[in-house]
Protein backbone atom coordinates (compact mmCIF):
# COMPACT_ATOMS: atom_id res chain seq x y z
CA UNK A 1 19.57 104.34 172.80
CA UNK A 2 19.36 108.13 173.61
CA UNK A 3 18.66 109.18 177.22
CA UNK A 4 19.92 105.21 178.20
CA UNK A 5 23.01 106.71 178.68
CA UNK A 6 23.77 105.02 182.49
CA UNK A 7 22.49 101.63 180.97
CA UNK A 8 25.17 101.79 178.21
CA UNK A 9 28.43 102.86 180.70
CA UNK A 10 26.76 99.78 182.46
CA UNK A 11 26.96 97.64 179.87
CA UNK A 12 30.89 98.62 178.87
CA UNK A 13 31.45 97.82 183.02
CA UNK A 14 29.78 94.81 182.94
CA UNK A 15 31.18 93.29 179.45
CA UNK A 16 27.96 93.13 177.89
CA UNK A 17 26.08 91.88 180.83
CA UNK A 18 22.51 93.84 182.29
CA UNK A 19 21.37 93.74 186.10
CA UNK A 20 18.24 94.16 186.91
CA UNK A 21 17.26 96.00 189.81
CA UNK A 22 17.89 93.44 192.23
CA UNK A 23 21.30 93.71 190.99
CA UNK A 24 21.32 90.22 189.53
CA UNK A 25 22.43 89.53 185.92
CA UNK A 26 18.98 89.56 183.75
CA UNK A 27 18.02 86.84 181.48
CA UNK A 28 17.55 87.33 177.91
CA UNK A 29 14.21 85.76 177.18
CA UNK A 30 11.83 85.83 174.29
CA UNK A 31 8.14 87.27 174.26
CA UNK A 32 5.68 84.91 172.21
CA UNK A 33 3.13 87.63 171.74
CA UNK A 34 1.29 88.72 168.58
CA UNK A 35 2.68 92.43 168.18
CA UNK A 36 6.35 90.91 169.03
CA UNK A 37 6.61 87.02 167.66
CA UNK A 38 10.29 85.82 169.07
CA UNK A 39 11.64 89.40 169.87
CA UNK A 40 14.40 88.96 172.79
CA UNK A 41 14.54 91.12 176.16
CA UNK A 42 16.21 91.24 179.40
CA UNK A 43 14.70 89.99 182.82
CA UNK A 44 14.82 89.72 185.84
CA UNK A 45 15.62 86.49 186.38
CA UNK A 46 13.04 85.98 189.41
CA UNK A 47 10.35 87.53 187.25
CA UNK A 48 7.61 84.94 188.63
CA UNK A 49 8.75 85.38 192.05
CA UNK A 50 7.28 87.97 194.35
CA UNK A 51 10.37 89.31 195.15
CA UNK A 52 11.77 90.06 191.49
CA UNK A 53 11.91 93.08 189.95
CA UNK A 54 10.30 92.79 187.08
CA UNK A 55 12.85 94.78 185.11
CA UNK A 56 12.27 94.66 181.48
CA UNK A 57 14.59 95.97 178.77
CA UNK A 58 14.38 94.69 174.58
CA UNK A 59 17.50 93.14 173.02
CA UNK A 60 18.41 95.85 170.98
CA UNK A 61 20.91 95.04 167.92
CA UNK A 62 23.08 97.53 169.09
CA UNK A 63 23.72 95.39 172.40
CA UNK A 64 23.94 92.61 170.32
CA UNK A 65 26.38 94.61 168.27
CA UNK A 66 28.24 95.37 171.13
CA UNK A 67 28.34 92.05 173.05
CA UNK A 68 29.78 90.53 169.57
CA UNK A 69 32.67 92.80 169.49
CA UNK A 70 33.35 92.29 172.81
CA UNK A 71 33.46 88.43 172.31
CA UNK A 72 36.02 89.11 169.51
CA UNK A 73 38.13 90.99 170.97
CA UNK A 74 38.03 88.51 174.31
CA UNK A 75 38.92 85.51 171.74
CA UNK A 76 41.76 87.56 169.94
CA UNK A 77 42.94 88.24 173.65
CA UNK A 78 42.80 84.96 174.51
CA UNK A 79 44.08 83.61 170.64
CA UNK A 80 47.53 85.80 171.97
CA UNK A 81 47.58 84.17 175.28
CA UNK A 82 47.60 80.67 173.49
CA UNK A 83 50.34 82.16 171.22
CA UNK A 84 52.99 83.21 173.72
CA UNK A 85 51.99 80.04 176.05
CA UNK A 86 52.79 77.96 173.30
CA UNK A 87 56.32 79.89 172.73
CA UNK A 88 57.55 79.99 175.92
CA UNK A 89 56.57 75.94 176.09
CA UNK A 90 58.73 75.66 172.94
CA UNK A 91 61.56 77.87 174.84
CA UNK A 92 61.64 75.84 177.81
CA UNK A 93 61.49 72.03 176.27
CA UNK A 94 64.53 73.87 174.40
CA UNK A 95 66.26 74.83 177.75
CA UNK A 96 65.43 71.32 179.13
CA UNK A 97 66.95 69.22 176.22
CA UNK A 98 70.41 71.50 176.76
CA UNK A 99 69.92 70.69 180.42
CA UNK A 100 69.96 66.84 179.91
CA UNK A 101 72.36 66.67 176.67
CA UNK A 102 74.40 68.88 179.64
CA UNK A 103 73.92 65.93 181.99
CA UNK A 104 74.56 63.27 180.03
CA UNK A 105 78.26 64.89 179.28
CA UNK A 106 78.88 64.58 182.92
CA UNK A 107 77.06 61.15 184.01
């Protein structure tokens, strides 16, 4: 990962994600050759077109390290959001019972 340091303040920015060079989010994809049997890369997503880019960049594990701790930390994020939703739904089915048992004193 030395000297790729652009491509890794890219990948904080972009939460994991790559662009190629047409700025479009590249592919991961695997290469079915002999020297590299089911190894994944990123590219450019209109690779057969004449237009792409042909960008080309191998998975490395410490992308995939990265993009895993990223997803945990976006599900512990989101494992808080369900918490305090869930409270404050408690708190206000609370506030609505007093409401009615209110109500019902003075109907």
């Amino acid at each position: 990962m030395q000297g790729d340091g652009s491509g890794s303040s890219r990948r904080r920015q972009n939460s994991g994600r790559k662009l190629c060079f047409c700025r479009l989010d590249a592919k991961i994809r695997q290469a079915w050759t002999d020297k590299n049997p089911g190894r994944r890369f990123y590219g450019c997503p209109r690779y057969k077109e004449k237009n792409g880019c042909q960008y080309f960049k191998w998975v490395d594990v410490e992308d995939v390290r990265d993009r895993i701790e990223e997803q945990r930390s976006l599900i512990e994020q989101l494992h808080e959001t369900i918490s305090e939703l869930a409270h404050n739904l408690e708190r206000i089915q609370q506030e609505e019972e007093i409401v009615r048992d209110f109500q019902n004193l003075y109907v």
